[in-house]
Protein backbone atom coordinates (compact mmCIF):
# COMPACT_ATOMS: atom_id res chain seq x y z
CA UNK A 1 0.83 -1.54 5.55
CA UNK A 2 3.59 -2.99 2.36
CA UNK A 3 0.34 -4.85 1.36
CA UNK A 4 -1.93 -1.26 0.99
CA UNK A 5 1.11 0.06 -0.37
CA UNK A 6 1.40 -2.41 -2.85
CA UNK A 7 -2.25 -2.26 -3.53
CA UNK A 8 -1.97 1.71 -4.42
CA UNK A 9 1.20 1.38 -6.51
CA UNK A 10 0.64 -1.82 -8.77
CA UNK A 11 -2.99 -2.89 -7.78
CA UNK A 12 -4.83 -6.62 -6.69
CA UNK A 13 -2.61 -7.07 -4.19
CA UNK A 14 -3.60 -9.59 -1.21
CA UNK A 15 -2.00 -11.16 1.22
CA UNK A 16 -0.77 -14.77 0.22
CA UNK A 17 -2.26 -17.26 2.87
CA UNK A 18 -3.06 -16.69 6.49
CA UNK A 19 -1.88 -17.74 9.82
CA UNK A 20 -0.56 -21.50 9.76
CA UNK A 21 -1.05 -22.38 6.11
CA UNK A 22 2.34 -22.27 3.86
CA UNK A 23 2.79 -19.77 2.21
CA UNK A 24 5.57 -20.44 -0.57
CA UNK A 25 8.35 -18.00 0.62
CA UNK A 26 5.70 -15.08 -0.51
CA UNK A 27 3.96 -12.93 2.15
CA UNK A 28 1.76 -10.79 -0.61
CA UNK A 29 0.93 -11.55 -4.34
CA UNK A 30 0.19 -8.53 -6.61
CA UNK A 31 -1.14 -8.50 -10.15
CA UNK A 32 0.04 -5.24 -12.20
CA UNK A 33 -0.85 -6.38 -14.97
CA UNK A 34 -3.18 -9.42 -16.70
CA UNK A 35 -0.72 -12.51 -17.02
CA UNK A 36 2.17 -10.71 -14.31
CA UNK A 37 2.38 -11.61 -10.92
CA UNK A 38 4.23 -9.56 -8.76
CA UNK A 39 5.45 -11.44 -4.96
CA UNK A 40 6.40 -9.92 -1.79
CA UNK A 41 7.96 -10.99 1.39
CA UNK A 42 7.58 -8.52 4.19
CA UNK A 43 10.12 -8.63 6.89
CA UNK A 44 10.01 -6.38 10.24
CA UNK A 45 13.24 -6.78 11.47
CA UNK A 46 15.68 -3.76 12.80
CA UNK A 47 18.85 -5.91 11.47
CA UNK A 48 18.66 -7.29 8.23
CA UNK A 49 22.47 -8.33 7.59
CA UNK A 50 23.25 -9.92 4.13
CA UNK A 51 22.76 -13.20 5.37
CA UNK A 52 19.10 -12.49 5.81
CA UNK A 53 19.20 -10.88 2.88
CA UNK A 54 20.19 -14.27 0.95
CA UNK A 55 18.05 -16.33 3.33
CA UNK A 56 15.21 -14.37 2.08
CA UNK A 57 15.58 -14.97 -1.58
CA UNK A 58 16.39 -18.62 -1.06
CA UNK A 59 13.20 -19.53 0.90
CA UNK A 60 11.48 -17.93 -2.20
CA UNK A 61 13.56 -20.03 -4.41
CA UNK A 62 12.76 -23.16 -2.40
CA UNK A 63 9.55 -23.25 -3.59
CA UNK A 64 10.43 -22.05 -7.31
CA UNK A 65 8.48 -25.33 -8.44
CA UNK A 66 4.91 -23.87 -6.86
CA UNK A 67 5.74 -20.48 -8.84
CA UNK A 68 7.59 -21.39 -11.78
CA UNK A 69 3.89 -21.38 -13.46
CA UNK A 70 2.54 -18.34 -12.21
CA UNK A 71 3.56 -15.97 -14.26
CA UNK A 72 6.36 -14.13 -11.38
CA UNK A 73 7.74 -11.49 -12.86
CA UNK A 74 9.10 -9.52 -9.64
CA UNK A 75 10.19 -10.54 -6.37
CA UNK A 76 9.85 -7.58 -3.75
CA UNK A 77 11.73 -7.79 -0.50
CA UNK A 78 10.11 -5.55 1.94
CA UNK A 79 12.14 -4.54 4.72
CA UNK A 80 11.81 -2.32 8.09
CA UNK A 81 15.65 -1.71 8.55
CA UNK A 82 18.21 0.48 6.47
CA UNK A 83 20.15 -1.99 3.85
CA UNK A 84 22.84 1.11 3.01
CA UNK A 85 25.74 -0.84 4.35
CA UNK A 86 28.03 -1.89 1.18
CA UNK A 87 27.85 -5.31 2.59
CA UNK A 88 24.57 -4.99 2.22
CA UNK A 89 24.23 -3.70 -1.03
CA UNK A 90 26.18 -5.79 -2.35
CA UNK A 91 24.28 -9.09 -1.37
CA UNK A 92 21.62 -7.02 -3.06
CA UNK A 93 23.38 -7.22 -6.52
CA UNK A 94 23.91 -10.54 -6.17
CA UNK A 95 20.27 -11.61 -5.61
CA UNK A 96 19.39 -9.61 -8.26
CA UNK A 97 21.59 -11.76 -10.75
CA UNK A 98 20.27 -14.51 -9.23
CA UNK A 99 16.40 -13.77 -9.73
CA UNK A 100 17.40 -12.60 -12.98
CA UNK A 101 18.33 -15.90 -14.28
CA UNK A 102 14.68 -17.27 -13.42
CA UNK A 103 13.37 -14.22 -15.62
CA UNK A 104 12.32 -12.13 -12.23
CA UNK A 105 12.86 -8.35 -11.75
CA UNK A 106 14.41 -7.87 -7.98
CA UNK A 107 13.95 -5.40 -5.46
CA UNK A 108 14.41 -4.17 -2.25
CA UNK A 109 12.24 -1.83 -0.11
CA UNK A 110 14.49 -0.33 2.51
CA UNK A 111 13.00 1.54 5.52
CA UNK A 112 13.34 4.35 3.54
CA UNK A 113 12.42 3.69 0.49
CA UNK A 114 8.85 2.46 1.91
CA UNK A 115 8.71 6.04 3.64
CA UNK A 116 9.48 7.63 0.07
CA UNK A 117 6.72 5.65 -1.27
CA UNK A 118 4.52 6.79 1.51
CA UNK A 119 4.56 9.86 0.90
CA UNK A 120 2.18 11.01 -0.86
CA UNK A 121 -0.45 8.42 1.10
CA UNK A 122 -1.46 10.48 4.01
CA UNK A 123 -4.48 8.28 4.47
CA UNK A 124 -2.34 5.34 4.33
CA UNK A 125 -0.10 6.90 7.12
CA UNK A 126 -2.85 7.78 9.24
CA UNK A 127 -4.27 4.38 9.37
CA UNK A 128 -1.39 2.13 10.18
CA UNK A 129 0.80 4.78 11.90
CA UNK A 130 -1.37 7.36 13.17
CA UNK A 131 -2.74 10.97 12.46
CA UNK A 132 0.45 12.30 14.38
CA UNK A 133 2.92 10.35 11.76
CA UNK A 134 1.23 12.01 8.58
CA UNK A 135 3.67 15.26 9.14
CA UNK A 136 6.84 13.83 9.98
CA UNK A 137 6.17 11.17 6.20
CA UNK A 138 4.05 13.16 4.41
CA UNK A 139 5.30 16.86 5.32
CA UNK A 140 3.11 19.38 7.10
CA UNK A 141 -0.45 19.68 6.05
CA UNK A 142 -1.74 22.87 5.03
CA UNK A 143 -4.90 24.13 6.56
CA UNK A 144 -7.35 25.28 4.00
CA UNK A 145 -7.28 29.08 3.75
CA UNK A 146 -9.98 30.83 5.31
CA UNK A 147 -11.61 32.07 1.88
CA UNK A 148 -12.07 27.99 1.22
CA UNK A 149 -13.41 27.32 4.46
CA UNK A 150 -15.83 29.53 4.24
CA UNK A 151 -16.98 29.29 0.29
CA UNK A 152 -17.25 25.26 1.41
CA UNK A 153 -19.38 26.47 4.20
CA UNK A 154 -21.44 28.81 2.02
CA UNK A 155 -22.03 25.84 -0.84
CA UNK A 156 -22.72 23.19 2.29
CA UNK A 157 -25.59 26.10 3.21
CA UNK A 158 -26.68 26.33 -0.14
CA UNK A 159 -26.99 22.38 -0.07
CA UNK A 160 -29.03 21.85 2.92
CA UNK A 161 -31.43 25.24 2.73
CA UNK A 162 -32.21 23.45 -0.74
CA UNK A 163 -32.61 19.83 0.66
CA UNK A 164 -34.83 20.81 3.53
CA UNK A 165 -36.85 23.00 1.04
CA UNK A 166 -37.47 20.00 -1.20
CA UNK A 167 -38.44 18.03 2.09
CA UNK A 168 -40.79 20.69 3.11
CA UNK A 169 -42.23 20.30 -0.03
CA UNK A 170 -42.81 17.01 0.32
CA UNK A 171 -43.91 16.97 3.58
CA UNK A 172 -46.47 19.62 2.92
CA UNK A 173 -47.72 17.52 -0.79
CA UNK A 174 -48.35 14.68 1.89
CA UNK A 175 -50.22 16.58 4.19
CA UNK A 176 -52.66 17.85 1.18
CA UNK A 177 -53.44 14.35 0.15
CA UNK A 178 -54.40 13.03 3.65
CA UNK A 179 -56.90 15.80 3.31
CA UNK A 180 -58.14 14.70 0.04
């Protein structure tokens, strides 16, 4: 889900290795723009204290010498939990001054900032969370009126009655030149 997210709000995003290669300290790599490169790391956890918080940044920064080259320009921390504890915050700040010194915009995407992001994806919703999610993110979907439903019916009518003439047509041309 972060990396269709991702792919909707900056663009080329993929994820960054699969199962049992290393991946850097980066779960996704996303490229908003020609020469930037933006990283992710994606973390489904309920409890993310500021420990993990730090842990997180540093198992990026363990690897600074792979990325150092690659253009990084943000460092996204995706997380599943709320991170509104001061404590919390707080560790935030600090890895933001930290990732700042390497030249790399930091942030954090709280459970619900990723909902807030969701929004207006319905289709997004639907697929990783289900049809029954898309009201409770996205708000209530509005039927179409019945006027709509029915002008869309009308123009669908007007499409087939004129795509089954045209293959009558043909049909019938065919028939004339087997007789020929």
């Amino acid at each position: 889900m972060c990396r269709d997210l991702l792919d909707i709000e900056v663009g080329q995003c993929a994820e960054f290795g699969t199962n049992g290669q290393a991946q850097y300290g980066v779960d996704l790599t996303a490229r908003p723009r020609d020469e930037a490169l933006d990283v992710a790391q994606c973390k489904s956890e309920r409890d993310f204290p500021p420990a993990k918080i730090r842990a997180a940044t540093q198992e990026f920064l363990d690897h600074w010498g792979y990325w150092k080259d690659k253009s990084v320009v943000r460092f996204i921390l995706f997380v599943a939990s709320e991170l509104s504890e001061r404590q919390r915050q707080e560790e935030i700040f600090k890895q933001r001054a930290i990732l700042s010194g390497y030249g790399i915009a930091y942030e954090v995407w709280s459970q619900s900032t990723i909902v807030n992001r969701l929004r207006p994806h319905a289709g997004l919703v639907t697929t990783h969370l289900g049809a029954e999610w898309v009201k409770y993110i996205c708000g209530p979907v509005e039927e179409p009126s019945l006027r709509l439903q029915l002008a869309g019916m009308s123009a669908l009518a007007e499409r087939l009655s004129l795509s089954l003439s045209r293959s009558e047509e043909h049909t019938s041309e065919l028939q004339s030149r087997q007789y020929l």
